[in-house]
C-alpha atoms as a PDB file:
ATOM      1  CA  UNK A   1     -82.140 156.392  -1.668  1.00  0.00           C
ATOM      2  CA  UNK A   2     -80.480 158.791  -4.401  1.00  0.00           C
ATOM      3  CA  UNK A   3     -78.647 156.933  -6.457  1.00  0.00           C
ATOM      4  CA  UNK A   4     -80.394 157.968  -9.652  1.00  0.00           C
ATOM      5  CA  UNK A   5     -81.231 154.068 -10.085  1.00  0.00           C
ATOM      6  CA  UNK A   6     -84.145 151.298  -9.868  1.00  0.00           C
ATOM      7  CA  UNK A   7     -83.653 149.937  -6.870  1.00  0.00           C
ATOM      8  CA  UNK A   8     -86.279 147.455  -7.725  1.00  0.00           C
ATOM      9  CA  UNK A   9     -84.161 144.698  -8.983  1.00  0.00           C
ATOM     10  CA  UNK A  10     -81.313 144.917  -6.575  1.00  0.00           C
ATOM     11  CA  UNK A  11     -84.049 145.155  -3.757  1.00  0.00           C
ATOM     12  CA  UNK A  12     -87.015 142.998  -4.734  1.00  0.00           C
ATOM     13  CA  UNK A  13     -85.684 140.749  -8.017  1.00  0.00           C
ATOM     14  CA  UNK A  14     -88.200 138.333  -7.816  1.00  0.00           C
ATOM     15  CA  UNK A  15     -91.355 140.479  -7.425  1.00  0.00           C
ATOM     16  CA  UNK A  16     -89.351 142.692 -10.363  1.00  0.00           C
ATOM     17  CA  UNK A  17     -88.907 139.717 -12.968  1.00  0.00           C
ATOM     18  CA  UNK A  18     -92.686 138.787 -12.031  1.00  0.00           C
ATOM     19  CA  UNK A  19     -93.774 142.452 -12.734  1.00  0.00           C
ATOM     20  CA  UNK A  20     -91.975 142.168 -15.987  1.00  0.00           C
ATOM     21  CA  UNK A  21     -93.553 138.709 -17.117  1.00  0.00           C
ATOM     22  CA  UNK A  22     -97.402 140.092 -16.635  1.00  0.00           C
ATOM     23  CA  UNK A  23     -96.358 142.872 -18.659  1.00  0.00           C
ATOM     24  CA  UNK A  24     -94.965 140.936 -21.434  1.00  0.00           C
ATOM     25  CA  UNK A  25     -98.009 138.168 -21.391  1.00  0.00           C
ATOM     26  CA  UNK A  26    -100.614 140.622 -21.017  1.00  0.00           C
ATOM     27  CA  UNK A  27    -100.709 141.255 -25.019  1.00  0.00           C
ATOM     28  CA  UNK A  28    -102.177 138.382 -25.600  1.00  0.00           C
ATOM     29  CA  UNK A  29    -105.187 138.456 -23.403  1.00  0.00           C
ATOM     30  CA  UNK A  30    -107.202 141.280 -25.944  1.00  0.00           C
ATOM     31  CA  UNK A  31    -106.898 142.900 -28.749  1.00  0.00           C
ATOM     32  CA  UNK A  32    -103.185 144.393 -28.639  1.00  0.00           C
ATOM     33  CA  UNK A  33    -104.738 147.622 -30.796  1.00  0.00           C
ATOM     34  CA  UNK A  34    -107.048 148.282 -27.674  1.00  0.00           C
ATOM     35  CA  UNK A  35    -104.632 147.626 -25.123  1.00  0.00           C
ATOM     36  CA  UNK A  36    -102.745 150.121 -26.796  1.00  0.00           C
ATOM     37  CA  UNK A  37    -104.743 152.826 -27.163  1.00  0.00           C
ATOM     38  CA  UNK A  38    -105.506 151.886 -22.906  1.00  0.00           C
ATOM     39  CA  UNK A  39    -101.984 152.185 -22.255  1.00  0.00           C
ATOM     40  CA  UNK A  40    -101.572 155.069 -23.693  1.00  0.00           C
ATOM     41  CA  UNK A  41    -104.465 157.199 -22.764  1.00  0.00           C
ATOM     42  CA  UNK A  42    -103.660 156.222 -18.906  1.00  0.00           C
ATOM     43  CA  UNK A  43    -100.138 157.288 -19.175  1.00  0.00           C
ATOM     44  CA  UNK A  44    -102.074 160.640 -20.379  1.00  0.00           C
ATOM     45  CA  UNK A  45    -103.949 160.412 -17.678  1.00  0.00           C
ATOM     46  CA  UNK A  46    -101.167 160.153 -15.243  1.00  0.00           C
ATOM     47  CA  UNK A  47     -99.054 162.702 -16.608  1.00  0.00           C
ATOM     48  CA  UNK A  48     -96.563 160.684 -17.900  1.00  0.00           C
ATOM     49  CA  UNK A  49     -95.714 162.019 -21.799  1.00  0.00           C
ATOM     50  CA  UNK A  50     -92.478 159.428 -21.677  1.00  0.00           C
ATOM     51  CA  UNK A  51     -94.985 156.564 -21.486  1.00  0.00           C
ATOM     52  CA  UNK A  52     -97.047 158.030 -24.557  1.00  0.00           C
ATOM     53  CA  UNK A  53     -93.717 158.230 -26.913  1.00  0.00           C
ATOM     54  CA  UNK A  54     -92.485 154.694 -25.556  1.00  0.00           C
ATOM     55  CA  UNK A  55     -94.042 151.909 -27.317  1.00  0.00           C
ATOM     56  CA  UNK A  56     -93.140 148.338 -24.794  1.00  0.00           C
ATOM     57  CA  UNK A  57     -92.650 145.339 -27.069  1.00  0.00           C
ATOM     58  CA  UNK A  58     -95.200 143.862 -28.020  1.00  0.00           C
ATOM     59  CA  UNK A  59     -97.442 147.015 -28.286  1.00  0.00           C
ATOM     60  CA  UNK A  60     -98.951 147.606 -32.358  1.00  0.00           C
ATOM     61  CA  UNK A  61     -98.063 150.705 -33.485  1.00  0.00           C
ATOM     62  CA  UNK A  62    -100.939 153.191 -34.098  1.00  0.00           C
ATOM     63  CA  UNK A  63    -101.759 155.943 -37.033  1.00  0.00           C
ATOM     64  CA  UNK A  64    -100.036 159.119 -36.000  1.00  0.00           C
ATOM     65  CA  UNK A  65    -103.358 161.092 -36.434  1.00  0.00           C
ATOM     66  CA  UNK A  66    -104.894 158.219 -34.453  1.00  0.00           C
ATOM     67  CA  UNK A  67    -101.911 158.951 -31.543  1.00  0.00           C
ATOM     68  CA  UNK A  68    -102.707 162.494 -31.733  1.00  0.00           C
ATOM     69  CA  UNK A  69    -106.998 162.685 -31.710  1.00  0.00           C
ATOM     70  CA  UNK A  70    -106.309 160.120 -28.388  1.00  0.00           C
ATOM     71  CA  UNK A  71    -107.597 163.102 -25.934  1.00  0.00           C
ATOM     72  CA  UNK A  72    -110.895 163.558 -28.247  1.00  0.00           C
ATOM     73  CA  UNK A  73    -111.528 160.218 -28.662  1.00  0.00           C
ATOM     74  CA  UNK A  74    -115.255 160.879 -27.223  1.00  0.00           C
ATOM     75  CA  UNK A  75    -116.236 162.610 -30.319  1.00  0.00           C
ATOM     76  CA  UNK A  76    -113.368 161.884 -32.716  1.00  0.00           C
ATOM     77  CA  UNK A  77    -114.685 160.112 -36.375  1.00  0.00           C
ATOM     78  CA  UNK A  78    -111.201 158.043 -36.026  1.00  0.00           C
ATOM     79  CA  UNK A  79    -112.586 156.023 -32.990  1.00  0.00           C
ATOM     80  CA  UNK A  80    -115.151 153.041 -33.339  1.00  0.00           C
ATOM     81  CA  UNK A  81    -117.707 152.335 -31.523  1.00  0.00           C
ATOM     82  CA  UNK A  82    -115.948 149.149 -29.790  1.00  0.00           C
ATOM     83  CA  UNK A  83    -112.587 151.448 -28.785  1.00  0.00           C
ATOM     84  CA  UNK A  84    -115.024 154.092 -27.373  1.00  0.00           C
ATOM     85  CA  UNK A  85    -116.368 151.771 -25.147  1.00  0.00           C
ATOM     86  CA  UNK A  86    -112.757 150.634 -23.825  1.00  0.00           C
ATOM     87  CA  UNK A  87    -111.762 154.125 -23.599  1.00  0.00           C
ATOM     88  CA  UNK A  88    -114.757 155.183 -21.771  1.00  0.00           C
ATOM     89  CA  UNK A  89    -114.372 152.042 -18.885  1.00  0.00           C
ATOM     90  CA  UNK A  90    -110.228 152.751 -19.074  1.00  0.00           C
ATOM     91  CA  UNK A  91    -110.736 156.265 -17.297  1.00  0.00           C
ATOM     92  CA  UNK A  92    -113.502 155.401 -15.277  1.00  0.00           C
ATOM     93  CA  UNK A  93    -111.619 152.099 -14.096  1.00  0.00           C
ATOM     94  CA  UNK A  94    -108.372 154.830 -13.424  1.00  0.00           C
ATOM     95  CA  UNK A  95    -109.976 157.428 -12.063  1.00  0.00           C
ATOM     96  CA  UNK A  96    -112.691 156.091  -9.808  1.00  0.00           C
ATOM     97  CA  UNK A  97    -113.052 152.177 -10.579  1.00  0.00           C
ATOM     98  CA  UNK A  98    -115.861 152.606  -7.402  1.00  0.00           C
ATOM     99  CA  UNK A  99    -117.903 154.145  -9.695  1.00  0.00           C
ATOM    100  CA  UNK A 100    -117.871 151.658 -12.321  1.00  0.00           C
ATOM    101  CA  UNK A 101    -121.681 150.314 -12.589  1.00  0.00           C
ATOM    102  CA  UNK A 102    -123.555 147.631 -14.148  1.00  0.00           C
ATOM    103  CA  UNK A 103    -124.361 149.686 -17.167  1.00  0.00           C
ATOM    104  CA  UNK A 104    -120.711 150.202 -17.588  1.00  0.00           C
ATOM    105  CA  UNK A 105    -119.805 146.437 -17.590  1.00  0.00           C
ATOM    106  CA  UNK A 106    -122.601 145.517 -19.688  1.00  0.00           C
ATOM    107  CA  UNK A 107    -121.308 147.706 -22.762  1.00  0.00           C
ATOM    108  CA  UNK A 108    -117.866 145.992 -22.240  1.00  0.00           C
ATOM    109  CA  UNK A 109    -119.498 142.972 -21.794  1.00  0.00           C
ATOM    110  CA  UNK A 110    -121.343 143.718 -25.158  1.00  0.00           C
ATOM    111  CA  UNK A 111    -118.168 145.533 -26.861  1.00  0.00           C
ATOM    112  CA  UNK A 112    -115.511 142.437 -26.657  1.00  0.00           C
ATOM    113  CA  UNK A 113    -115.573 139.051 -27.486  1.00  0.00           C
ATOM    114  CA  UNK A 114    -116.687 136.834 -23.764  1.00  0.00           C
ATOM    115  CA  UNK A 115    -112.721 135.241 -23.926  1.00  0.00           C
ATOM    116  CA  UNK A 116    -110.993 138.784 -23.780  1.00  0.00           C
ATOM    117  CA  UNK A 117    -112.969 140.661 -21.025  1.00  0.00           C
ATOM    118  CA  UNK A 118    -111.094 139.719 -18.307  1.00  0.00           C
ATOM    119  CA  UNK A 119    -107.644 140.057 -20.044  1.00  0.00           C
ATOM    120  CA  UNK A 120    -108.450 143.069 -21.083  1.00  0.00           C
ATOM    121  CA  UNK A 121    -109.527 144.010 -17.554  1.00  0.00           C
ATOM    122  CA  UNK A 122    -106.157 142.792 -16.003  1.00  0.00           C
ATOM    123  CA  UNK A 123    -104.503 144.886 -18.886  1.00  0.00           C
ATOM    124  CA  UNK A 124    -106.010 147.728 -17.252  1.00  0.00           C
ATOM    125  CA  UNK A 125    -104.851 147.228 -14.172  1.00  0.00           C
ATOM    126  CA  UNK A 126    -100.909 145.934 -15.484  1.00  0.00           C
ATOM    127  CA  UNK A 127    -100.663 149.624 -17.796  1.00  0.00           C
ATOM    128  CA  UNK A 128    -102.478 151.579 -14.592  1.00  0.00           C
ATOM    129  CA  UNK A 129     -99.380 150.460 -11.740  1.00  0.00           C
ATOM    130  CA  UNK A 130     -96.295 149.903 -14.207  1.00  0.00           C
ATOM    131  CA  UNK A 131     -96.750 153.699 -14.379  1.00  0.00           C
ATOM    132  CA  UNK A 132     -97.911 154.431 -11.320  1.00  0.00           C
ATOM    133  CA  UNK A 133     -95.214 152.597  -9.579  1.00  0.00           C
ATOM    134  CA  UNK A 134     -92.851 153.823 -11.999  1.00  0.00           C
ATOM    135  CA  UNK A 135     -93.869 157.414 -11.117  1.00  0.00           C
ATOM    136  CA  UNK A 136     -93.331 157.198  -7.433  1.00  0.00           C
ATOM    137  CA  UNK A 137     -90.130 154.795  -7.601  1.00  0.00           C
ATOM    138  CA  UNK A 138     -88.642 157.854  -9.866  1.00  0.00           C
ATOM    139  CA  UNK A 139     -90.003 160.296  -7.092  1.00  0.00           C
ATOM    140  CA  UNK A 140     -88.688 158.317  -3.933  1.00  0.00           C
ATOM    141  CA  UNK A 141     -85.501 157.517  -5.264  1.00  0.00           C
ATOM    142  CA  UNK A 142     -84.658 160.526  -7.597  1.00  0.00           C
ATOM    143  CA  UNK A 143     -84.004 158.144 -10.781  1.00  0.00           C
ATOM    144  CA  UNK A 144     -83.540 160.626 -13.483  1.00  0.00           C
ATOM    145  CA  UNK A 145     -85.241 158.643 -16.030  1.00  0.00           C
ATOM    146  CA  UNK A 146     -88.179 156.647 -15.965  1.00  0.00           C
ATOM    147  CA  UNK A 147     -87.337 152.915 -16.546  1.00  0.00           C
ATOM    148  CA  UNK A 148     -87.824 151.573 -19.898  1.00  0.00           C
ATOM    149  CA  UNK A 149     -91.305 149.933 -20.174  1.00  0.00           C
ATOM    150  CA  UNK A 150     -90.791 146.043 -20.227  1.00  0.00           C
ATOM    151  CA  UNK A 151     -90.652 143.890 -22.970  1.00  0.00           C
ATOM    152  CA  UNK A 152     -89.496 140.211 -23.350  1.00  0.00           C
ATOM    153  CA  UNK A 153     -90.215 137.564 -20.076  1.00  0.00           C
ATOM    154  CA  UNK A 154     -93.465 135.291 -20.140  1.00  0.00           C
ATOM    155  CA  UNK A 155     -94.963 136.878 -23.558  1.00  0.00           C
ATOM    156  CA  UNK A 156     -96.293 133.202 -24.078  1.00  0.00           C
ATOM    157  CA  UNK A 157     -97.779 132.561 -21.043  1.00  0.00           C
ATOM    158  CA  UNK A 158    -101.027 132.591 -19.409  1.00  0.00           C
ATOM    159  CA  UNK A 159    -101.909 135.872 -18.343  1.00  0.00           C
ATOM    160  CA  UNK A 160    -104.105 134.728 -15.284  1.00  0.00           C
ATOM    161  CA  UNK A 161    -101.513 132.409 -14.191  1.00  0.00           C
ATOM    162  CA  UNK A 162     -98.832 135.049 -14.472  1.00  0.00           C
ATOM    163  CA  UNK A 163    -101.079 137.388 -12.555  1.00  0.00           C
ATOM    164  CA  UNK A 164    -101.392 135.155  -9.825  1.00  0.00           C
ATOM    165  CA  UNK A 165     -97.885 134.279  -9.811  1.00  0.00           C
ATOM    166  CA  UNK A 166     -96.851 138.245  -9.152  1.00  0.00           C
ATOM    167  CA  UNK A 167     -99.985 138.405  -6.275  1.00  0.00           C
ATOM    168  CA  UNK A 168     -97.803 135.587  -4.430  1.00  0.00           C
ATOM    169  CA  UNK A 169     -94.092 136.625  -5.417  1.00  0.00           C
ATOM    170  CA  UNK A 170     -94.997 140.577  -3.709  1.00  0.00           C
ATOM    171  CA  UNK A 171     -96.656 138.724  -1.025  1.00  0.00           C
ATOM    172  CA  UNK A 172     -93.859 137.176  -0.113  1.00  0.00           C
ATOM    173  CA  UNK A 173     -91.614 140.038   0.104  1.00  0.00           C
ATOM    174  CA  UNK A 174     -90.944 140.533   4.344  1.00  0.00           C
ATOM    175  CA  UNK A 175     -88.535 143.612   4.643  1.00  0.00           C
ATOM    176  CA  UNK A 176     -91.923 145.947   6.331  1.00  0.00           C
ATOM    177  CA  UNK A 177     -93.782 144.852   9.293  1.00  0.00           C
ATOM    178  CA  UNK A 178     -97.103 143.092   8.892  1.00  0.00           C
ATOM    179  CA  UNK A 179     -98.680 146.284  10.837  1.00  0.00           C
ATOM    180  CA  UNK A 180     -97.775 148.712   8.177  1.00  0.00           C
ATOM    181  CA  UNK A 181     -98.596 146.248   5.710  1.00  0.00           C
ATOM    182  CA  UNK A 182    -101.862 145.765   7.026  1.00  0.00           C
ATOM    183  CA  UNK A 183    -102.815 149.310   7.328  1.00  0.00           C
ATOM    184  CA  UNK A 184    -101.197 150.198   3.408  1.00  0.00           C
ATOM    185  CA  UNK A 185    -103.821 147.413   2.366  1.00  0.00           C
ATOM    186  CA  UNK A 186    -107.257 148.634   4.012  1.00  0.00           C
ATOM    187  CA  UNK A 187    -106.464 152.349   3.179  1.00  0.00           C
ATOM    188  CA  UNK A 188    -106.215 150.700  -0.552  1.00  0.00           C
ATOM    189  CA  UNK A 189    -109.279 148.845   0.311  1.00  0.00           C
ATOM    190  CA  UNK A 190    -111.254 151.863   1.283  1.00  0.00           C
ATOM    191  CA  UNK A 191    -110.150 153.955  -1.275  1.00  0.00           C
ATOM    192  CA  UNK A 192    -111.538 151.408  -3.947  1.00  0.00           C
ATOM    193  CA  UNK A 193    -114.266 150.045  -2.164  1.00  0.00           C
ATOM    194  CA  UNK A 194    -113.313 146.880  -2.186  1.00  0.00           C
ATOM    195  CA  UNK A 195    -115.541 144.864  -0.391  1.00  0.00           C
ATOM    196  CA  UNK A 196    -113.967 141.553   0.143  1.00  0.00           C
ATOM    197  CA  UNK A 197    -110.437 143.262   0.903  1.00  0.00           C
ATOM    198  CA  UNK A 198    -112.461 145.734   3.369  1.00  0.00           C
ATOM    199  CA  UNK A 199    -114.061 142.494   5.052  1.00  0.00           C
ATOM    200  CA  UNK A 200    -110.673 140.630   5.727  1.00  0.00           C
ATOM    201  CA  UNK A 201    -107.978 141.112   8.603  1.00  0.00           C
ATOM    202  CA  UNK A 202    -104.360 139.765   8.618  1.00  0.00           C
ATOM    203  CA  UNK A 203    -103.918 137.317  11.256  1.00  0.00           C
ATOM    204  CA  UNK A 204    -100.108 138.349  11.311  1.00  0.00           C
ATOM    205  CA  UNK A 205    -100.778 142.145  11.752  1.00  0.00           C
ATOM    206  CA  UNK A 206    -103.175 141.280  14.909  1.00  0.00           C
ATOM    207  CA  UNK A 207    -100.746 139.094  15.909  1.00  0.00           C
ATOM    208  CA  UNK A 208     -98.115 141.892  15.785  1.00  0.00           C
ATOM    209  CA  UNK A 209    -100.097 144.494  17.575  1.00  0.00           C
ATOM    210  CA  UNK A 210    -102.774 145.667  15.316  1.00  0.00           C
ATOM    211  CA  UNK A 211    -106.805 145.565  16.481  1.00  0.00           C
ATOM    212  CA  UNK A 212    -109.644 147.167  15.409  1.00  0.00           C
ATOM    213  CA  UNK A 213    -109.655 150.313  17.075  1.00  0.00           C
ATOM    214  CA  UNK A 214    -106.645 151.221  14.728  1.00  0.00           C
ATOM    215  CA  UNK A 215    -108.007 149.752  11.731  1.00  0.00           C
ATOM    216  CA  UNK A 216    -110.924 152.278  12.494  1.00  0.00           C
ATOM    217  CA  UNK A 217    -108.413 155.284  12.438  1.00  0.00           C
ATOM    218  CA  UNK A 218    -107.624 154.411   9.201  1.00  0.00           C
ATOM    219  CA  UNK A 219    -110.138 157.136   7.004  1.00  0.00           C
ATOM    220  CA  UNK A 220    -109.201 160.127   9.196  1.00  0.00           C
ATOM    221  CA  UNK A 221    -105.531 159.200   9.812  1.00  0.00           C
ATOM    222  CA  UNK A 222    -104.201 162.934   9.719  1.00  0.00           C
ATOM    223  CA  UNK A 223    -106.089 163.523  12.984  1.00  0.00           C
ATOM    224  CA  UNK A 224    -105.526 160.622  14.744  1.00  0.00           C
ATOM    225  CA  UNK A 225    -103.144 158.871  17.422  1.00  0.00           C
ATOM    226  CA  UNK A 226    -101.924 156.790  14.634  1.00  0.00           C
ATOM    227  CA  UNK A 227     -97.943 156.991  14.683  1.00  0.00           C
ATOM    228  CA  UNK A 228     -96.128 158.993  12.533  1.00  0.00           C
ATOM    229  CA  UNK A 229     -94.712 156.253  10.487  1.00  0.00           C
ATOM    230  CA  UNK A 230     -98.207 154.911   9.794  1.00  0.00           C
ATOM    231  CA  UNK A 231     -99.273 158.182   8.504  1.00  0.00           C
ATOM    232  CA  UNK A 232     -96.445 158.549   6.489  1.00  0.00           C
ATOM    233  CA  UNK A 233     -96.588 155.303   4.926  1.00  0.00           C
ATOM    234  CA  UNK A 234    -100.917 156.353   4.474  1.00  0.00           C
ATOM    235  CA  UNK A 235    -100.254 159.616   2.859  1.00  0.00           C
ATOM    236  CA  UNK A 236     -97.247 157.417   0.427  1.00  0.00           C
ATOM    237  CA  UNK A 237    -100.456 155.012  -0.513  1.00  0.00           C
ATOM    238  CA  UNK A 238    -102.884 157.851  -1.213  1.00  0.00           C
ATOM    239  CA  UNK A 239    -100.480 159.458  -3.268  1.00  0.00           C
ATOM    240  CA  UNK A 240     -99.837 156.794  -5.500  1.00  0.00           C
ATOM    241  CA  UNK A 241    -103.248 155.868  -5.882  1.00  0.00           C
ATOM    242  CA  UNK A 242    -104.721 159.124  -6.396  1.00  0.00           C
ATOM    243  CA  UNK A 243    -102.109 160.921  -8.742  1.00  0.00           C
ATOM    244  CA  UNK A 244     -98.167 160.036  -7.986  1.00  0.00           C
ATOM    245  CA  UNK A 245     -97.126 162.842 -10.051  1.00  0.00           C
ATOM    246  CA  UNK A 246     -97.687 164.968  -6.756  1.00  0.00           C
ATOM    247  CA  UNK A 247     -95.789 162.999  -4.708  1.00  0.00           C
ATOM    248  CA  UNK A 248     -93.982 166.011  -2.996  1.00  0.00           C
ATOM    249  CA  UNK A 249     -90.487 166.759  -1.405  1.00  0.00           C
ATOM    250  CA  UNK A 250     -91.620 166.972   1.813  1.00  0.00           C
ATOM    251  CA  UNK A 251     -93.686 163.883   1.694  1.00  0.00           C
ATOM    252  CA  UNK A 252     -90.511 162.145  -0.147  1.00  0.00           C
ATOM    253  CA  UNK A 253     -88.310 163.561   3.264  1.00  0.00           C
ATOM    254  CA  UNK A 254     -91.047 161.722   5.490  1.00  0.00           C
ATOM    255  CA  UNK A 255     -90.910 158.646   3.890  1.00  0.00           C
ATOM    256  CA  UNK A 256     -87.004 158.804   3.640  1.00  0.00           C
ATOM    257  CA  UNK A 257     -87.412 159.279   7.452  1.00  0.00           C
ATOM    258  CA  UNK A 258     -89.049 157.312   8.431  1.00  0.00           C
ATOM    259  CA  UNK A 259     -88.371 154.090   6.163  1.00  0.00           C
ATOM    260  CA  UNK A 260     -85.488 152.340   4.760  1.00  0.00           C
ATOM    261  CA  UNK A 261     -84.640 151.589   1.225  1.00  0.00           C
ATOM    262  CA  UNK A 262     -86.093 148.328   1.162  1.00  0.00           C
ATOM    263  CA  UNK A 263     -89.142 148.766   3.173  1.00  0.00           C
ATOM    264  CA  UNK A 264     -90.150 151.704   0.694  1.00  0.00           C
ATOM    265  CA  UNK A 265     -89.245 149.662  -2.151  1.00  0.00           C
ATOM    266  CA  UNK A 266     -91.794 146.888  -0.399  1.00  0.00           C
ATOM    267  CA  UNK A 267     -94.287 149.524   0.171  1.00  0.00           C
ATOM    268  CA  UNK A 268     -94.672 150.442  -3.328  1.00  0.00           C
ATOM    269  CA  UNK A 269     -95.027 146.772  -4.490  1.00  0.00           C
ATOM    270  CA  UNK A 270     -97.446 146.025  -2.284  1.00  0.00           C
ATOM    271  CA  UNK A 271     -99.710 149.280  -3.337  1.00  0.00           C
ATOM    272  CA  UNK A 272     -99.530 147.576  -6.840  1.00  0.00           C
ATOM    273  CA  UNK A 273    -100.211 144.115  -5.387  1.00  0.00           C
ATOM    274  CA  UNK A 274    -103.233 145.533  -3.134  1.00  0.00           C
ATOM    275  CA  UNK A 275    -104.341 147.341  -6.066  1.00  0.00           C
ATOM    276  CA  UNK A 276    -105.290 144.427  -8.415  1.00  0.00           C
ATOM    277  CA  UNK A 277    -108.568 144.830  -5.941  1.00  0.00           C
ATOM    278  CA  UNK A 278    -109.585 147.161  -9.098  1.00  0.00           C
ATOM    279  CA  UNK A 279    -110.014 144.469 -11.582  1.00  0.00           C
ATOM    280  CA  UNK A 280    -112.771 142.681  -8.882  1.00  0.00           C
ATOM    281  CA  UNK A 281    -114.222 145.951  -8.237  1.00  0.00           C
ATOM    282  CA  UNK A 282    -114.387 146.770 -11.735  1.00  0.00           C
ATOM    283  CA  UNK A 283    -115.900 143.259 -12.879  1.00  0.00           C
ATOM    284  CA  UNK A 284    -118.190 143.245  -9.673  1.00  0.00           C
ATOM    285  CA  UNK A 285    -116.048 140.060  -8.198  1.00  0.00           C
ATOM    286  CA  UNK A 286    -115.747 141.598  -5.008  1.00  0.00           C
ATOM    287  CA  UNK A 287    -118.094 140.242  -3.078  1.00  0.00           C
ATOM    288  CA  UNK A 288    -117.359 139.714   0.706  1.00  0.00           C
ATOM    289  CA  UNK A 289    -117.031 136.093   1.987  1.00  0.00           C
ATOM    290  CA  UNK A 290    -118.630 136.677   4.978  1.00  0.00           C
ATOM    291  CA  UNK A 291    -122.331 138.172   5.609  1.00  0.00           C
ATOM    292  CA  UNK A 292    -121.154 140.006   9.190  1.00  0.00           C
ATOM    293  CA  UNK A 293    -117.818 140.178  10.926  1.00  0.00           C
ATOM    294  CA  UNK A 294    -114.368 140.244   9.484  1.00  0.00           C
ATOM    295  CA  UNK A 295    -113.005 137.049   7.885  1.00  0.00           C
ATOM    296  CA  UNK A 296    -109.187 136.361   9.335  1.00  0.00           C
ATOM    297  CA  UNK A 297    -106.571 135.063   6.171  1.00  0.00           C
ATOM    298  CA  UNK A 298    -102.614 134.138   6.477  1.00  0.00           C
ATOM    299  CA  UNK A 299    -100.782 133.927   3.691  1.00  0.00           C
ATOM    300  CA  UNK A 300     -98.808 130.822   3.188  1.00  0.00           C
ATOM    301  CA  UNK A 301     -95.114 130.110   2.286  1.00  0.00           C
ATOM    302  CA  UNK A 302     -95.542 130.780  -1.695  1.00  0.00           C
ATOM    303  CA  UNK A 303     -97.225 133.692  -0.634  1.00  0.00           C
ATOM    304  CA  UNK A 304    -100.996 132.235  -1.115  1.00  0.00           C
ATOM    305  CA  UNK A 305    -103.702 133.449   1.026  1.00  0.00           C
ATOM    306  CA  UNK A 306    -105.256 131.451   3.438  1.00  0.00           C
ATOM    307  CA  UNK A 307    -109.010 132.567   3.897  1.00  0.00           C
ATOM    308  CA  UNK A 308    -111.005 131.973   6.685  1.00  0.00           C
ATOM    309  CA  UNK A 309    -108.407 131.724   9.383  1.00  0.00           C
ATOM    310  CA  UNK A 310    -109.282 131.592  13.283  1.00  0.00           C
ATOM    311  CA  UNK A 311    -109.374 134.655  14.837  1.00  0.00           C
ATOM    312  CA  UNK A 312    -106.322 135.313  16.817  1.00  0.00           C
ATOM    313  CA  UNK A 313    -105.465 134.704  20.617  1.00  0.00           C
ATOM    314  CA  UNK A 314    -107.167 137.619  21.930  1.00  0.00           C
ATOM    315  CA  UNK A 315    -109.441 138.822  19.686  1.00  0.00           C
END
């Protein structure tokens, strides 16, 4: 796991190329101008200056003094109204997309013509886990330089249908067991207050071992009779979804200990994958599909999820 290099598209080439189409189609969904100024005040926000100077193809390039006001952009005459409103739902949608309220929604609602909402959303979410991701793969693996943002792939297509199509392609990756995969998920869940994802159970971890009384152990892990590799792989999907920049030695030693190359590589994939939760949260789309209970899903061989599953032998 120190080779200095990606291991991303020796380990996991199709969920890699898939990664790399959303970001190339997502330009077209909204304004590029306001994507841009999104992308770059969440690499700000993330601590990541290389992501500020790097423009991906496809990316307008912005006024210098426009580049540099970015942080004041609150009170800043070089602003409008409209990219205030963006800029305001891009942090809140970063740093606590829980808290993202009707009012909120309604001024982006109000802000951006009805057809670009949702790409614009999505866009969100694509500039939020390339660096993320980016920012633990560096940590985990000791790459030396962050990989180039990008460019090229599906900039033509759809950028719901490529969305979907990277949802299915991570899904599909089987190197971790469903267990850990499980518990990765609802910590994600819980941490974004997801309600549909909180509602749902994975037939396949069940199947493999997993029942409720874990799943309940899952908000006070550090103190529970959860194994040490669960809490490792826990404390890995907090710290990428909090702030991966302190993604620390020792917690890079656990993870090295306790996981191999490929199962990491997995891990941090399906963080992103779980994490597209945030652009339901943030649109209010989350709604459970059940009024009490858990709802049981599969996922299918294209990596599709099957909703409202029987509950497994046993349960």
């Amino acid at each position: 796991m120190t080779t200095g290099e990606d291991p991303r598209p020796r380990m996991a080439p199709g969920a890699t190329a898939a990664w790399t189409a959303l970001s190339a189609s997502v330009w077209r969904a909204a304004a590029p101008e306001l994507l841009e100024l999104a992308r770059m005040r969440i690499a700000m926000l993330l601590r990541d200056p290389g992501a500020v100077e790097r423009r991906p193809q496809g990316a307008p390039r912005l006024s210098d003094d426009k580049m540099a006001s970015l942080a004041d952009w609150p009170t800043s005459p070089l602003f409008s109204d409209t990219e205030r409103v963006a800029l305001a739902f891009t942090e809140r949608f970063v740093i606590d997309v829980a808290g993202i309220g009707d009012a909120d929604r309604g001024s982006l609602i109000a802000a951006l013509p009805a057809d670009q909402v949702g790409g614009f959303v999505i866009g969100l979410y694509v500039f939020d886990y390339e660096r993320r991701t980016e920012l633990a793969i560096t940590r985990l693996f000791d790459v030396k330089a962050a990989p180039a943002d990008p460019g090229g792939g599906a900039a033509d297509a759809e950028v719901g249908q490529v969305f979907n199509d990277v949802m299915k392609t991570i899904a599909r990756l089987d190197e971790l067991d469903p267990v850990t995969t499980e518990l990765v998920r609802l910590r994600g869940a819980r941490q974004h207050n997801c309600r549909v994802c909180q509602s749902t159970r994975s037939v396949q971890a069940i199947s493999g071992g997993a029942d409720e009384s874990m799943f309940d152990k899952i908000d006070w892990y550090e103190t529970t009779d959860l194994s040490e590799r669960h809490k490792v792989a826990l404390r890995l999907t907090d710290a990428v979804i909090t702030q991966p920049t302190e993604i620390t030695p020792e917690l890079v030693t656990q993870v090295r200990r306790y996981f191999d190359p490929a199962e990491v590589v997995e891990i941090v994939f399906d963080i992103s994958r779980n994490s597209a939760q945030k652009v339901a949260v943030a649109l209010a789309a989350d709604q459970a599909h059940v009024t009490e209970g858990v709802e049981y899903y599969d996922l299918d061989e294209d990596g599709e999820v099957l909703f409202g599953q029987a509950a497994p032998v046993g349960v």
